[in-house]
Protein backbone atom coordinates (compact mmCIF):
# COMPACT_ATOMS: atom_id res chain seq x y z
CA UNK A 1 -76.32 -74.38 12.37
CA UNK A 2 -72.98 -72.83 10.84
CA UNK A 3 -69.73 -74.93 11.05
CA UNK A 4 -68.21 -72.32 13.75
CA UNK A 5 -71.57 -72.36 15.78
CA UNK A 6 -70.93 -76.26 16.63
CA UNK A 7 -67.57 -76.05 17.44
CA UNK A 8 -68.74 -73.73 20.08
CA UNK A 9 -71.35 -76.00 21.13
CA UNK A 10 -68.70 -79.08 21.29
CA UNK A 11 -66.27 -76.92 23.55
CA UNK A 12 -68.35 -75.63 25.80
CA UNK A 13 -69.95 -79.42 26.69
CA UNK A 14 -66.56 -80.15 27.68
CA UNK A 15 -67.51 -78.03 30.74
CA UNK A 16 -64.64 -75.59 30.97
CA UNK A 17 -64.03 -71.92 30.04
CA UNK A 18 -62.28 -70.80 27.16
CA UNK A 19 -59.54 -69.26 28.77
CA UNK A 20 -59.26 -70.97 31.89
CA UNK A 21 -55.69 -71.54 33.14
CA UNK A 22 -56.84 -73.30 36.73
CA UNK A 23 -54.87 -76.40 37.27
CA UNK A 24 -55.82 -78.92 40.34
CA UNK A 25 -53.88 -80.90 43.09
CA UNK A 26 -54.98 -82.89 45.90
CA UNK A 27 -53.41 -83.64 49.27
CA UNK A 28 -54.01 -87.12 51.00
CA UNK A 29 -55.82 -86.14 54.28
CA UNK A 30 -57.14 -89.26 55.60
CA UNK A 31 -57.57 -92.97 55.45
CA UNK A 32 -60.41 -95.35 56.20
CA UNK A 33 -60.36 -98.67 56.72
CA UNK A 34 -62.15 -101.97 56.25
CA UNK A 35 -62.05 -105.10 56.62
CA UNK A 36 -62.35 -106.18 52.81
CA UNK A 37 -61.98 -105.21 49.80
CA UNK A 38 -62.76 -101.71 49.18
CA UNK A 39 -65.80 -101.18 46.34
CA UNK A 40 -67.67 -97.97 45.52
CA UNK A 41 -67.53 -94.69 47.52
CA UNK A 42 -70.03 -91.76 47.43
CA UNK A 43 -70.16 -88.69 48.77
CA UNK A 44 -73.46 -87.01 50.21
CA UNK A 45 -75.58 -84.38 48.13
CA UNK A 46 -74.39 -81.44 51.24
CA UNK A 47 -70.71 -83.20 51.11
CA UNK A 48 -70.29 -83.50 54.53
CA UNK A 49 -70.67 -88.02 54.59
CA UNK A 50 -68.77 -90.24 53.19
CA UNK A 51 -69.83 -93.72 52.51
CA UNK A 52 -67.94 -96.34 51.95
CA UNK A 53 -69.30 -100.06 51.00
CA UNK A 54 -66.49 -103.18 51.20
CA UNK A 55 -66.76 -107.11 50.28
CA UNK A 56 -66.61 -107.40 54.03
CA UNK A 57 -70.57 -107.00 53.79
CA UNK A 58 -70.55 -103.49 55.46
CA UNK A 59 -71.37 -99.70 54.39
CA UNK A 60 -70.05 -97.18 56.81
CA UNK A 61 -71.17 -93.55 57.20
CA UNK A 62 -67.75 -91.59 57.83
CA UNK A 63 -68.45 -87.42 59.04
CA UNK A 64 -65.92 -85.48 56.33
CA UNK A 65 -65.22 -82.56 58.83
CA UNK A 66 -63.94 -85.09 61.71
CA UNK A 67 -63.72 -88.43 59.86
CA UNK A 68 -65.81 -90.04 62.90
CA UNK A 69 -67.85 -93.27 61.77
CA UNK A 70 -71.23 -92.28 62.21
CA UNK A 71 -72.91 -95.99 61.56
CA UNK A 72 -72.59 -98.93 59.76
CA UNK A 73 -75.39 -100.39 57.45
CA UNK A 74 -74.80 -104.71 57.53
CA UNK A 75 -75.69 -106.74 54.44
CA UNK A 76 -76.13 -110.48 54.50
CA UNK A 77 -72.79 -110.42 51.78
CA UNK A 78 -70.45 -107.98 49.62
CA UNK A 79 -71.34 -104.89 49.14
CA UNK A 80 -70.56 -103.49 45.22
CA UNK A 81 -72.20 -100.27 44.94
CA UNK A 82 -73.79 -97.25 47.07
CA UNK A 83 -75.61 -94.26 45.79
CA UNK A 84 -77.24 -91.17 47.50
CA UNK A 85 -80.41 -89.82 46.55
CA UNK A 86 -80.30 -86.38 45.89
CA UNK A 87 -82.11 -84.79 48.88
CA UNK A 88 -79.84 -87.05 50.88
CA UNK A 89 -82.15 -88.74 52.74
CA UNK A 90 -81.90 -92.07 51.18
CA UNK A 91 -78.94 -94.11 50.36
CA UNK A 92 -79.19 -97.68 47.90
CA UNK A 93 -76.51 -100.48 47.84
CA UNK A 94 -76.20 -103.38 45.83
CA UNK A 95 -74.73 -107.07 46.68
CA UNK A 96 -73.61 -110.01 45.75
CA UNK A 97 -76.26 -111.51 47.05
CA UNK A 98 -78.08 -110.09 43.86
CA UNK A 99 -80.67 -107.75 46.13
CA UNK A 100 -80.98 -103.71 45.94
CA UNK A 101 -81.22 -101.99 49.20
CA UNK A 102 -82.59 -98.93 50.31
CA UNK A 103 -81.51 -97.24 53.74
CA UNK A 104 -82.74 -94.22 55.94
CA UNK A 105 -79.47 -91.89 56.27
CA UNK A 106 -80.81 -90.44 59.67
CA UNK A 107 -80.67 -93.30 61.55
CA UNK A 108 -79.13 -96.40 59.13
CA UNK A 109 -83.10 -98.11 59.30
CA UNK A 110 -83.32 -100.94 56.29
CA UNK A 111 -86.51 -99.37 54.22
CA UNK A 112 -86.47 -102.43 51.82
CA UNK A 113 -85.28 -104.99 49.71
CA UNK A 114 -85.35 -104.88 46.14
CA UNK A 115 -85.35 -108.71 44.86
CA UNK A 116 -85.29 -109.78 41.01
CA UNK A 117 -81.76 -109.87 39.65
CA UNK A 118 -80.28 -112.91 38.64
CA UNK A 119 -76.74 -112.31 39.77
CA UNK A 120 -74.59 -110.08 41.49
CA UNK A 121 -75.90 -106.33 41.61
CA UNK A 122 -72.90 -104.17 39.72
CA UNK A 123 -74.06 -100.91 40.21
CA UNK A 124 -76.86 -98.56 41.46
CA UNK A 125 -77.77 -95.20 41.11
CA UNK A 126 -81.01 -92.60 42.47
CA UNK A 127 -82.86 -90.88 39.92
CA UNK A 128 -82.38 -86.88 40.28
CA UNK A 129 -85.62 -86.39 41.11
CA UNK A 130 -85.45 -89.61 44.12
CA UNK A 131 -88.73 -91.26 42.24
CA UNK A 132 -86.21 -93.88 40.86
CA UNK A 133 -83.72 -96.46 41.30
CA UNK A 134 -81.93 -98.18 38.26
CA UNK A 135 -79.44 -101.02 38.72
CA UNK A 136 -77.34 -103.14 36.18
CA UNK A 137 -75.64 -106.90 37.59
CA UNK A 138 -74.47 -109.90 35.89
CA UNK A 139 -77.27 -111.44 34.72
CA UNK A 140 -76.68 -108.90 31.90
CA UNK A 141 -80.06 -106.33 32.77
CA UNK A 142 -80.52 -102.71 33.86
CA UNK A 143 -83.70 -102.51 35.67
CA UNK A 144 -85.87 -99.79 36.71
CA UNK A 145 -87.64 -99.50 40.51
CA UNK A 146 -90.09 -97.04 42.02
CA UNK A 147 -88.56 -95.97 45.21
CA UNK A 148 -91.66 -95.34 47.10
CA UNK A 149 -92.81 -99.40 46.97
CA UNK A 150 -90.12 -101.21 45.22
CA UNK A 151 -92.12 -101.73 42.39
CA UNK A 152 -89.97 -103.28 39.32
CA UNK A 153 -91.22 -101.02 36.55
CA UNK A 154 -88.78 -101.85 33.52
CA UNK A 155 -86.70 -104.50 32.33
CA UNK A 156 -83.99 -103.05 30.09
CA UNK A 157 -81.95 -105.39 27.88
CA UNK A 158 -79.57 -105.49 25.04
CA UNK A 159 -75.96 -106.19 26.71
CA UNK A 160 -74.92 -109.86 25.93
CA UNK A 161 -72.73 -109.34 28.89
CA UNK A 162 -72.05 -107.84 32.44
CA UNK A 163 -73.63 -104.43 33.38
CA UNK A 164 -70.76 -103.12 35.66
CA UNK A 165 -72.31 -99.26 35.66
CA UNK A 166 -75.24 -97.61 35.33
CA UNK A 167 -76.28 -93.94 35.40
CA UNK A 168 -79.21 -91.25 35.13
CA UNK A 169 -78.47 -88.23 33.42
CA UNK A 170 -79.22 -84.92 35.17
CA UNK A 171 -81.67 -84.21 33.79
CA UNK A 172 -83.53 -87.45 34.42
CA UNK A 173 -84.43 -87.93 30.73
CA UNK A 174 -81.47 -90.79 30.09
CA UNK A 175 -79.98 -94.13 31.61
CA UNK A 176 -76.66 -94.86 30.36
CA UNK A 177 -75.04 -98.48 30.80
CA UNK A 178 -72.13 -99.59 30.47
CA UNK A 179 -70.94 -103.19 30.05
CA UNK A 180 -68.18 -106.06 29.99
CA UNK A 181 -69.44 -106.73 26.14
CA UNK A 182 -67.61 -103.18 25.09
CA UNK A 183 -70.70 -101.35 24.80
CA UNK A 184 -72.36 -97.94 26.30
CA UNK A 185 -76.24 -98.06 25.87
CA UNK A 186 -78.27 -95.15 25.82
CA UNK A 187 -82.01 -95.70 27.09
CA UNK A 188 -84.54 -93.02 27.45
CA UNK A 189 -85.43 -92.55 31.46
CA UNK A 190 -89.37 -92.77 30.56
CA UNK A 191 -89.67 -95.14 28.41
CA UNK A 192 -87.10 -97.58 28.90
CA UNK A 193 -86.34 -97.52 24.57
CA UNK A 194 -82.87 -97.44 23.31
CA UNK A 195 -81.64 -94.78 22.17
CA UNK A 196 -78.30 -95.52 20.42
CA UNK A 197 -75.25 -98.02 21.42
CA UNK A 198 -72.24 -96.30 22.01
CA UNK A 199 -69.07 -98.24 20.39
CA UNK A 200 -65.73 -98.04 20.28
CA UNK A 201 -64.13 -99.21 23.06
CA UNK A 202 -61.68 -102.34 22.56
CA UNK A 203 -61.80 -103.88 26.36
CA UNK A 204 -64.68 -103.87 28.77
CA UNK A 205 -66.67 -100.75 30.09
CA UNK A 206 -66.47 -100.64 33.74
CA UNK A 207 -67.35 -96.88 34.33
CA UNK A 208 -69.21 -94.16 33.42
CA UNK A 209 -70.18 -90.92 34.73
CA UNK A 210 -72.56 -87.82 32.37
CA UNK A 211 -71.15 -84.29 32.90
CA UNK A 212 -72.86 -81.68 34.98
CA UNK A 213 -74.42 -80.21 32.29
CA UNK A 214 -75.50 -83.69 31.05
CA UNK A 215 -74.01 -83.27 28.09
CA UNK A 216 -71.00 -85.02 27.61
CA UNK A 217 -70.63 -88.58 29.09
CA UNK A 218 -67.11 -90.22 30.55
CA UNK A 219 -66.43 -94.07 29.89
CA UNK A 220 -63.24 -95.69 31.33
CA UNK A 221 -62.53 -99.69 31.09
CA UNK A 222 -60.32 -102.25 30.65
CA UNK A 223 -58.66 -100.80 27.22
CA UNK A 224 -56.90 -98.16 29.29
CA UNK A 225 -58.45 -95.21 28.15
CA UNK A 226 -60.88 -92.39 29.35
CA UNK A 227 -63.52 -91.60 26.56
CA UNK A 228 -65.56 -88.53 26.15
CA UNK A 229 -68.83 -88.64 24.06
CA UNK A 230 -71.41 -86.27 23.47
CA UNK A 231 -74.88 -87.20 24.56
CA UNK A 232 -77.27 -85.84 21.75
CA UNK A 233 -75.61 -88.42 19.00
CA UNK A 234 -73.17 -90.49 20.50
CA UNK A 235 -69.70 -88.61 19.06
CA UNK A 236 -66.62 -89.74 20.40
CA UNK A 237 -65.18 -85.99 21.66
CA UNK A 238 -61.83 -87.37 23.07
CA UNK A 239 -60.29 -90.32 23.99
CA UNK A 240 -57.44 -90.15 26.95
CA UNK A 241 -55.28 -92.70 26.89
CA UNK A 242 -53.74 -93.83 30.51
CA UNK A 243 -50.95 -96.46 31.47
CA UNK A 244 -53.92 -98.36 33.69
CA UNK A 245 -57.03 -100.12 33.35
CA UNK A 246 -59.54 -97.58 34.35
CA UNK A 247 -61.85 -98.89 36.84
CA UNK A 248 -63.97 -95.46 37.67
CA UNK A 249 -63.98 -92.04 36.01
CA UNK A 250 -66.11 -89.18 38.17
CA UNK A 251 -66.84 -85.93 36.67
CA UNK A 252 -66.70 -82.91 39.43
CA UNK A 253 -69.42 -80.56 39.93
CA UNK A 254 -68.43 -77.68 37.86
CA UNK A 255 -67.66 -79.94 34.91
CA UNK A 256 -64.09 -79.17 34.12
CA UNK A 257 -62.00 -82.21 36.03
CA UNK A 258 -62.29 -85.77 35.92
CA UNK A 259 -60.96 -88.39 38.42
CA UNK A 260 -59.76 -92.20 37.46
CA UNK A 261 -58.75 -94.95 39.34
CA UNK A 262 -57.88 -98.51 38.28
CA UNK A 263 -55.01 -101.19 38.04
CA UNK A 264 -51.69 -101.33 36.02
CA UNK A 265 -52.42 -102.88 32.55
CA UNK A 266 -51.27 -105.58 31.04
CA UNK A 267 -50.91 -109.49 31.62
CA UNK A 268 -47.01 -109.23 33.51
CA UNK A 269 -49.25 -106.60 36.17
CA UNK A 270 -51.39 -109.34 36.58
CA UNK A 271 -49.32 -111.86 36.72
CA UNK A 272 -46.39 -110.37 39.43
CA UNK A 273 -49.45 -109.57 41.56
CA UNK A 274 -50.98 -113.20 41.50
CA UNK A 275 -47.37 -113.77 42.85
CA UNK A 276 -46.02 -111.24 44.82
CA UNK A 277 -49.57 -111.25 46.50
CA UNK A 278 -52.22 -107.85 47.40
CA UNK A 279 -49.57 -104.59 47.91
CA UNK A 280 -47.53 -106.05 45.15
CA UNK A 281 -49.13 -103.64 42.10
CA UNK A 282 -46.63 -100.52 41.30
CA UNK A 283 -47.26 -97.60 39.89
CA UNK A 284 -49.89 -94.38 40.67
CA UNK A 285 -53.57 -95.38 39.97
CA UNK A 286 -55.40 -92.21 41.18
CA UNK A 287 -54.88 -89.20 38.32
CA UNK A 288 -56.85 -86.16 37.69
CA UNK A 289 -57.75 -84.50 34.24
CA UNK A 290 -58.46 -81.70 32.97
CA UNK A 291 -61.72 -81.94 30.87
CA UNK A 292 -61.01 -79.48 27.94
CA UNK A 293 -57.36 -80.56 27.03
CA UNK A 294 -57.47 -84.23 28.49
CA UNK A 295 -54.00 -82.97 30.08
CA UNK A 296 -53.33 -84.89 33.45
CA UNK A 297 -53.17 -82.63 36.50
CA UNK A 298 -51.95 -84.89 38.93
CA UNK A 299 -50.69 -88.64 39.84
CA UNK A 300 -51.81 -89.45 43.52
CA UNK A 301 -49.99 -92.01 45.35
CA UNK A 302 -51.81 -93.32 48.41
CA UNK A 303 -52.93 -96.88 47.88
CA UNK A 304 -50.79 -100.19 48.31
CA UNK A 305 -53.58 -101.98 45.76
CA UNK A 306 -55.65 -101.32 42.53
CA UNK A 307 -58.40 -98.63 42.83
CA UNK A 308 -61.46 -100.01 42.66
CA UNK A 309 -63.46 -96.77 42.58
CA UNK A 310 -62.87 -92.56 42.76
CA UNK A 311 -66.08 -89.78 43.37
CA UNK A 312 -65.80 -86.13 43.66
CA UNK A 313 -67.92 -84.39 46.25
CA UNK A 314 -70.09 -81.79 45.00
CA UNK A 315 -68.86 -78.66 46.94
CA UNK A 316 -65.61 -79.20 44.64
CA UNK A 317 -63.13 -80.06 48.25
CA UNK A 318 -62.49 -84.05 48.65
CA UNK A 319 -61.83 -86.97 46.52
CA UNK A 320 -62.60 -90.11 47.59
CA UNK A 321 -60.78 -93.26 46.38
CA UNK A 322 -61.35 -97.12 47.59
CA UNK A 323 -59.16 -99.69 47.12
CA UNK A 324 -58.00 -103.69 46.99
CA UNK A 325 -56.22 -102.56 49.79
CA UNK A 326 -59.30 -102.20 51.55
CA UNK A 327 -58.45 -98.84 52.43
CA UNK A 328 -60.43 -95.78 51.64
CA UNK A 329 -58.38 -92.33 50.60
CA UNK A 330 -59.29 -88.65 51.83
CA UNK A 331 -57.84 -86.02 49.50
CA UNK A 332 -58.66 -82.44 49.53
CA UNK A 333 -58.60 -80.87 46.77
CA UNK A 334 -57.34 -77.15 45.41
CA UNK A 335 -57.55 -75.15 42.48
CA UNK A 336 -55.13 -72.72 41.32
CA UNK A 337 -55.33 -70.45 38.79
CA UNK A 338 -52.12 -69.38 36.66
C-alpha cells in the first residue's frame, strides 16, 4: 500500500468528509431527575426512550418526544450501567450488587439475573447482533453471556485492575475494555483471545466508545484527555487534551462528533468540593468535538455536579448527559454547515 494510500485510509476512519465545514451546538431542552446519583444514560436503537439508571437503585424509561416517564425498572441496589440491544427489545443493567440484568422494554418484566461477578458490575453492553452480553466490574474480569439462557460462556482476563467500560465493536468481531490499571484491551468477540493492549494513557481508563465504522476507537480517563486509536493495530491517531477528567466519550452515528463529560481535574477540584459539598465543582463538563480536527464545538453548561456519563442518540437530535447532581440533561442538537 503506497504512503499516500494510508493517509487516506487514516482520514477517512476519523469518520468525517474531507471538506466538511459543519460545526455542532446543542440547546438544553429538558431535565430529569432522580433521586441519586446519576450513572449511565442510553438512548433507544429508534431514539425515541431515554433511560436513565441512578445509585438510587432505579432505571427509568423517559418518552424523548414528551419527556413522560414511561416505567421504572427497581434493582435490589445502585444501578451503574444500562445498555439497549439493538432491535430494542431488550435492555441490560448492571449493579452494585455485582448481578447483570436483563429487562423486557414493552412492559419493564425482569427476564433474568445474570450472577458470577465478584464485585460491583462497571459496565454492560448488547452484542450487535442481541446473541450477547459482555460486562466488566471490579473484580477485574470482562465476561461473556448468551442472552437467550444466561449462560456464562467466557471469562476474559488480563486487567490487574477495575474494568470501568466495556464495548462490542460493530461489527461484532471485537470487545474492547478499558480499565483503572491504564490499559485498553482488545479481545476477539469469538474467541475471547487478546488481541493487543492498548497503552498510553497516564491515569485510569474510564470510557470508551468504537466509531461507526468500527474503525477508530475513543478512550477518555482520568489523565484528562480524549484518545483516538485505530482498531486494526492499535495506533494512537490523536490525543485531545481537555481541562477535565473525562468520565465518558460517545461517538455519534455518522462518525464525525464526539461527546465528553467528566469532573474538573486536579487535587484543589477535589479538594474545594469535599468542602464546599455536591454543586460546589465549577467549570463546563459537557463539550463536543469534532472528530477530524479534535477542535471543540461547544462547552455546555447545565449541570451543578461532575458528569458521570454523555450518549448520542442515533438519529443524530439529543444528547443525553447524567450527573452527581442526580439530574439527567436533554440537549438537542444542530448542525450547521459554513
Amino acid at each position: 500500500m503506497t504512503r499516500l494510500a494510508l493517509c487516506v485510509l487514516t482520514f477517512l476512519s476519523l469518520g468525517t468528509p474531507a471538506f466538511s465545514q459543519a460545526s455542532l451546538r446543542a440547546q438544553l431542552t429538558h431535565v430529569f431527575h432522580h433521586s441519586g446519583v446519576g450513572r449511565q444514560v442510553a438512548f433507544s436503537p429508534d431514539s425515541q426512550i431515554l433511560a436513565t439508571s441512578s445509585a438510587d437503585r432505579t432505571v427509568k424509561l423517559w418518552r424523548v418526544s414528551d419527556n413522560k416517564l414511561i416505567r421504572t425498572l427497581l434493582h435490589p441496589e445502585g444501578v451503574t450501567s444500562i445498555a439497549f440491544s439493538n432491535d430494542g427489545r431488550w435492555l441490560v443493567s448492571g449493579s452494585y450488587d455485582h448481578n447483570v440484568r436483563i429487562w423486557r422494554v414493552s412492559d419493564g418484566a425482569l427476564v433474568r439475573a445474570l450472577k458470577g461477578h465478584e464485585g460491583v458490575v462497571w459496565s454492560v453492553a448488547f452484542s450487535p447482533d442481541g446473541q450477547r452480553i459482555v460486562s466488566g466490574g471490579e473484580d477485574k474480569t470482562v465476561r461473556v453471556w448468551r442472552s437467550a439462557d444466561g449462560a456464562l460462556l467466557k471469562i476474559l482476563r488480563g486487567h490487574t485492575l477495575n474494568v470501568w467500560h466495556v464495548a462490542f465493536s460493530p461489527d461484532d468481531s471485537l470487545i474492547a475494555s478499558g480499565s483503572f490499571d491504564k490499559t485498553i484491551r482488545i479481545w476477539r468477540g469469538d474467541s475471547g483471545s487478546l488481541v493487543r493492549t492498548l497503552s498510553g494513557s497516564k491515569e485510569a481508563v474510564v470510557s470508551i466508545d468504537f466509531s461507526p465504522n468500527g474503525q477508530t476507537l475513543a478512550s477518555g480517563g482520568d489523565d484528562s484527555s480524549i484518545r483516538i486509536w485505530r482498531v486494526s493495530d492499535g495506533a494512537l491517531l490523536r490525543t485531545i487534551e481537555t481541562p477535565n477528567h473525562v468520565y465518558s466519550v460517545a461517538f455519534s452515528a455518522d462518525g464525525q462528533w464526539l461527546a465528553s463529560g467528566g469532573r474538573e481535574r486536579g487535587a484543589l477540584g477535589t479538594l474545594w468540593k469535599q468542602i464546599a459539598g455536591p454543586g460546589s465543582t465549577h467549570g463546563t463538563t459537557v463539550r463536543l468535538w469534532r472528530v477530524r480536527d479534535g477542535s471543540l464545538q461547544q462547552e455546555l453548561a447545565g449541570h451543578a455536579d461532575e458528569v458521570m456519563y454523555v450518549a448520542l442518540s442515533r438519529d443524530g437530535k439529543w444528547l443525553a448527559s447524567s450527573s452527581e447532581d442526580k439530574t439527567v440533561a436533554l440537549w438537542r442538537l444542530r448542525e450547521s454547515v459554513r
